[in-house]
Protein backbone atom coordinates (compact mmCIF):
# COMPACT_ATOMS: atom_id res chain seq x y z
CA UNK A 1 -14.12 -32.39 3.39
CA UNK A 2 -17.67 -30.91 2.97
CA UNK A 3 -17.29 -30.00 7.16
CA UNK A 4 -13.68 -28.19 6.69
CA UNK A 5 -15.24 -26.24 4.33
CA UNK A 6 -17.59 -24.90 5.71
CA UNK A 7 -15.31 -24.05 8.52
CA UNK A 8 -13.37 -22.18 5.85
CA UNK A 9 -16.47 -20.27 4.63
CA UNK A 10 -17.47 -19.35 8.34
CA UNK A 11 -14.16 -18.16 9.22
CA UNK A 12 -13.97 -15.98 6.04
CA UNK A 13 -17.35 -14.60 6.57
CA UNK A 14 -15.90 -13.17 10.17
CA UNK A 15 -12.97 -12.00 9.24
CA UNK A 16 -14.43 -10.23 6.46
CA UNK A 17 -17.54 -8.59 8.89
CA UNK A 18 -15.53 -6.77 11.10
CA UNK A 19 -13.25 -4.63 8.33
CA UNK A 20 -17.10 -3.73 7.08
CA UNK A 21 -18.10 -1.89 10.35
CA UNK A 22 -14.37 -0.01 11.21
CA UNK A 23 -14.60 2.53 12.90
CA UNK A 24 -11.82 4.98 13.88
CA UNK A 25 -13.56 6.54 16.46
CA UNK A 26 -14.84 2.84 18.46
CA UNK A 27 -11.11 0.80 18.02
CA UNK A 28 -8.33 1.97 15.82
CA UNK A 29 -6.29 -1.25 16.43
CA UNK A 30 -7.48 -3.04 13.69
CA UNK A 31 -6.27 -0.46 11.07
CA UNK A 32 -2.63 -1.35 11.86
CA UNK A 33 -2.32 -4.93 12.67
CA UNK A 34 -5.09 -6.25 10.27
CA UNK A 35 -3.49 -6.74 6.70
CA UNK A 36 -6.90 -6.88 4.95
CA UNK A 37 -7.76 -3.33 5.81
CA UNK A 38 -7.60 -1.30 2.71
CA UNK A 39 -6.24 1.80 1.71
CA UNK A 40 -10.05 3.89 1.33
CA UNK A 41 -10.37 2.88 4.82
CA UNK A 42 -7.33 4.20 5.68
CA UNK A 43 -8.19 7.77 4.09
CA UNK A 44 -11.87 7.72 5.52
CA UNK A 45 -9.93 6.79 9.39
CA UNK A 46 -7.89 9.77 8.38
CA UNK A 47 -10.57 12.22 7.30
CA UNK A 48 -12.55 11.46 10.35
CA UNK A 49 -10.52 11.49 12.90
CA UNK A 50 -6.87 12.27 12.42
CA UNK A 51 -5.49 12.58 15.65
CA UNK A 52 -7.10 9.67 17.67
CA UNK A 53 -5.68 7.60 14.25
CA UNK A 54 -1.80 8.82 14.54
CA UNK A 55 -2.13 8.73 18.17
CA UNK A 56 -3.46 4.77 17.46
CA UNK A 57 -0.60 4.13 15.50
CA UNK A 58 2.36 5.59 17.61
CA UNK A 59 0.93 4.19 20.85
CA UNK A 60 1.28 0.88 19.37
CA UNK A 61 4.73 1.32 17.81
CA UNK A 62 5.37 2.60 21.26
CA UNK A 63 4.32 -0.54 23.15
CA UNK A 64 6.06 -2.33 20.76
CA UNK A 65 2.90 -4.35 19.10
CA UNK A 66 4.06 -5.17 15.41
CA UNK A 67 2.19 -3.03 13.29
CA UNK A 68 1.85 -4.49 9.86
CA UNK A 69 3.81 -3.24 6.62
CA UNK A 70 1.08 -2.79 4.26
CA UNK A 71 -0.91 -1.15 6.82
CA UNK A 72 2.31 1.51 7.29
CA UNK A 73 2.36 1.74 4.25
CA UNK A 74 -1.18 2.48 4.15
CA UNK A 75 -0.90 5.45 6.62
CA UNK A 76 1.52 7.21 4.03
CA UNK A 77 -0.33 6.75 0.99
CA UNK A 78 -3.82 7.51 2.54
CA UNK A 79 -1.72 10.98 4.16
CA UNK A 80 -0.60 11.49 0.34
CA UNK A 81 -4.07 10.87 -1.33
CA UNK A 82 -5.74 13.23 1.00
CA UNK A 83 -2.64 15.86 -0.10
CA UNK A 84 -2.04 15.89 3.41
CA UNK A 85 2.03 16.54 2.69
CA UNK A 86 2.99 18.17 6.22
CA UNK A 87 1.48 14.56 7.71
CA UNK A 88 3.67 12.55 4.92
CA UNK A 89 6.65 14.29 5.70
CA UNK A 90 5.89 14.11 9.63
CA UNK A 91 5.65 10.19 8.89
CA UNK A 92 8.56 9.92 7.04
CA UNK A 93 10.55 11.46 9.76
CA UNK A 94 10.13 8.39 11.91
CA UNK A 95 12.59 6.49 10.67
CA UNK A 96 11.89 3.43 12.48
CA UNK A 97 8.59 2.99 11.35
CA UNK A 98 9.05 3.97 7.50
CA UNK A 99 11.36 3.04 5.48
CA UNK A 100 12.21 2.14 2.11
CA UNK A 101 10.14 -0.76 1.73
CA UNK A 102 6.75 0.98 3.38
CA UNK A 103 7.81 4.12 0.76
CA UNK A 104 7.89 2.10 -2.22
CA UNK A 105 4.72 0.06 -1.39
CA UNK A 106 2.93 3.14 -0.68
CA UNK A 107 4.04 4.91 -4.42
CA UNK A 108 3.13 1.30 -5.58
CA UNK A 109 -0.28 2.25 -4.25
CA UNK A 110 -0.63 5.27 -5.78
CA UNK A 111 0.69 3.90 -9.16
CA UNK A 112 -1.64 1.00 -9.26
CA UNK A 113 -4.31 3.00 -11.34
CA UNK A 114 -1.37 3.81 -14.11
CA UNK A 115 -0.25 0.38 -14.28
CA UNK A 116 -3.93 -0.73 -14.72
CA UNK A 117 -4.03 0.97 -17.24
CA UNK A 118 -0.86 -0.01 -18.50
CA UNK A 119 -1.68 -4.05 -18.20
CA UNK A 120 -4.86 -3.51 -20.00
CA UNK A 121 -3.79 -1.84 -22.67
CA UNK A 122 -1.43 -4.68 -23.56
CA UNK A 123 -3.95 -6.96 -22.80
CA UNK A 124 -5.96 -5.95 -25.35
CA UNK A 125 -3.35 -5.55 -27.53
CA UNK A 126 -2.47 -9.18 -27.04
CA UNK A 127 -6.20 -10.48 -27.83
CA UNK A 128 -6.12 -8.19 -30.89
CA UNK A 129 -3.13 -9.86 -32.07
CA UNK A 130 -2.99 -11.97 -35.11
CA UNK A 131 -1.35 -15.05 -33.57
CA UNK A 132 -2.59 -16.46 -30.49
CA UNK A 133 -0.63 -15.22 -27.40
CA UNK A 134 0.01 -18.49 -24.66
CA UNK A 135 -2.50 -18.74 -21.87
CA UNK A 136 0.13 -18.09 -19.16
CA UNK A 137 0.88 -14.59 -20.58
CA UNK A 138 -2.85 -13.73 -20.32
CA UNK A 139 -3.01 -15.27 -17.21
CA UNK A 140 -0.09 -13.43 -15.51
CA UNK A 141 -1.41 -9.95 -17.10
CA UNK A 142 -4.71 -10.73 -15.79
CA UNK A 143 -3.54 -12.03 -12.17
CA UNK A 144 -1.23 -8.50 -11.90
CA UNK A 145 -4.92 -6.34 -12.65
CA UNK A 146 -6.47 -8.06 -10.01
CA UNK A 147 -3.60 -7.64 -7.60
CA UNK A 148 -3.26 -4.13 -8.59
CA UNK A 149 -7.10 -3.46 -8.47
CA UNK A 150 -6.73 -4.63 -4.88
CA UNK A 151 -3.71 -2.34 -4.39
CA UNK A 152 -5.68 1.21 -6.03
CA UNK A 153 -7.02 4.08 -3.86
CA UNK A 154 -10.44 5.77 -4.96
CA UNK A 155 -8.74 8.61 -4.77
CA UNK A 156 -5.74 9.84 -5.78
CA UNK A 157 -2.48 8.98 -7.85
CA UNK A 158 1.23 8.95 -7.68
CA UNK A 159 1.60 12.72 -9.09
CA UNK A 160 4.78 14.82 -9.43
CA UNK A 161 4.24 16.27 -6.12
CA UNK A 162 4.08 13.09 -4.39
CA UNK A 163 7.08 12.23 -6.36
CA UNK A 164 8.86 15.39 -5.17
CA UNK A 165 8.52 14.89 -1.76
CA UNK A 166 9.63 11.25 -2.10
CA UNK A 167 12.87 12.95 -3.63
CA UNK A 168 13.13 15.58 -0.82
CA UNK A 169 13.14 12.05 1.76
CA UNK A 170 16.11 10.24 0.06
CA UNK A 171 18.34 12.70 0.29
CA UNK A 172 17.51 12.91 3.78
CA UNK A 173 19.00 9.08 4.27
CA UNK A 174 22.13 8.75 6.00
CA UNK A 175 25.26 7.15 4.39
CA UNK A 176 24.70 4.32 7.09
CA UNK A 177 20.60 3.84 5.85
CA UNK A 178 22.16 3.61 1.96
CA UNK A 179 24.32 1.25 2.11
CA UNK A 180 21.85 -0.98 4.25
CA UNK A 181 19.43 -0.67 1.91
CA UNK A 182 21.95 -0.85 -1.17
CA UNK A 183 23.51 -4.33 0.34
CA UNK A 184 20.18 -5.55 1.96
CA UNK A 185 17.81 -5.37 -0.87
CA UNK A 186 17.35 -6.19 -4.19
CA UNK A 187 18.03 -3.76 -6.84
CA UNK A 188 14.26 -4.41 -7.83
CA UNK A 189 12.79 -1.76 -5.56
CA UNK A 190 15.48 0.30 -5.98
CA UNK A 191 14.47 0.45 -9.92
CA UNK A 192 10.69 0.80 -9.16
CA UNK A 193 10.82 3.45 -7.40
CA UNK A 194 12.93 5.29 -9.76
CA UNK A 195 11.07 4.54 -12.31
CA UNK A 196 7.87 5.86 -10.45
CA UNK A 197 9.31 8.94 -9.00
């Protein structure tokens, strides 16, 4: 047991290493097909180096290497934190890449620092409380900060602009691309990003 462990913490330490010294300008494959890159890196890859990084990212959908959701997702919200809106709505033209599900994720992005604040707020409300509120409420409150502190950009938010342009993009769906989506995906989604934009 002791051995596998070990294992574990070796293989953590290198996978963790290499997101530390990205670099747009020595290998821009990583930012698309490794899931732990985060959205700062994305914006710094951006800000330094915005051509080599797009031309990164269609080259691989080009040669048909799967290029990860998040990190799609990733490319829209980093083009919409840098207000970079000519690049967001140049993304969202290819329809292949982006879709609904990369849209919403990114907005989720961008709306991670409201809902922070959101879950905290009723968190303390909760341990303010009078009676004691159950352990698994707490814990689920606390588990969706961390996931959304993961989630949050340094920089920027999901703002009416952003929400504007979002707007603009679905009524530039096809009849064909609704009802897809509409019989191919939960309502869920559907309801978040309403509710965000």
């Amino acid at each position: 047991i002791a051995r596998s462990q070990s294992l574990n913490v070796d293989q953590q330490t290198t996978s963790v290493n290499p997101l530390a010294n990205l670099d747009i300008n020595v290998d821009p494959k990583p930012f698309f097909v490794n899931a732990n890159v985060t959205i700062d890196q994305h914006i710094q890859a951006q800000t330094t180096n915005l051509p080599r990084y797009l031309a990164a990212l269609f080259t691989l959908d080009e040669n048909s290497v799967d290029i990860g959701q998040k990190a799609k997702a990733c490319a829209l919200a980093a083009a919409w934190c840098r207000h970079d809106h000519k690049l967001a709505n140049n993304l969202l033209r290819c329809r292949r890449l982006f879709t609904l599900t990369e849209v919403l994720k990114a907005v989720t992005m961008l709306d991670a620092a409201r809902q922070i604040r959101v879950y905290e707020k009723q968190l303390k409300r909760l341990e303010l409380s009078k009676t004691k509120p159950k352990a698994t409420k707490l814990g689920k409150i606390k588990n969706n900060l961390d996931n959304l502190n993961k989630l949050k950009p340094s920089t920027g938010s999901a703002s009416g602009a952003v929400a504007r342009h979002i707007q603009r993009w679905t009524r530039t769906l096809t009849l064909q691309e609704l009802e897809y989506f509409a019989l191919h995906m939960p309502t869920e989604p559907w309801k978040k990003l309403a509710d965000i934009v």
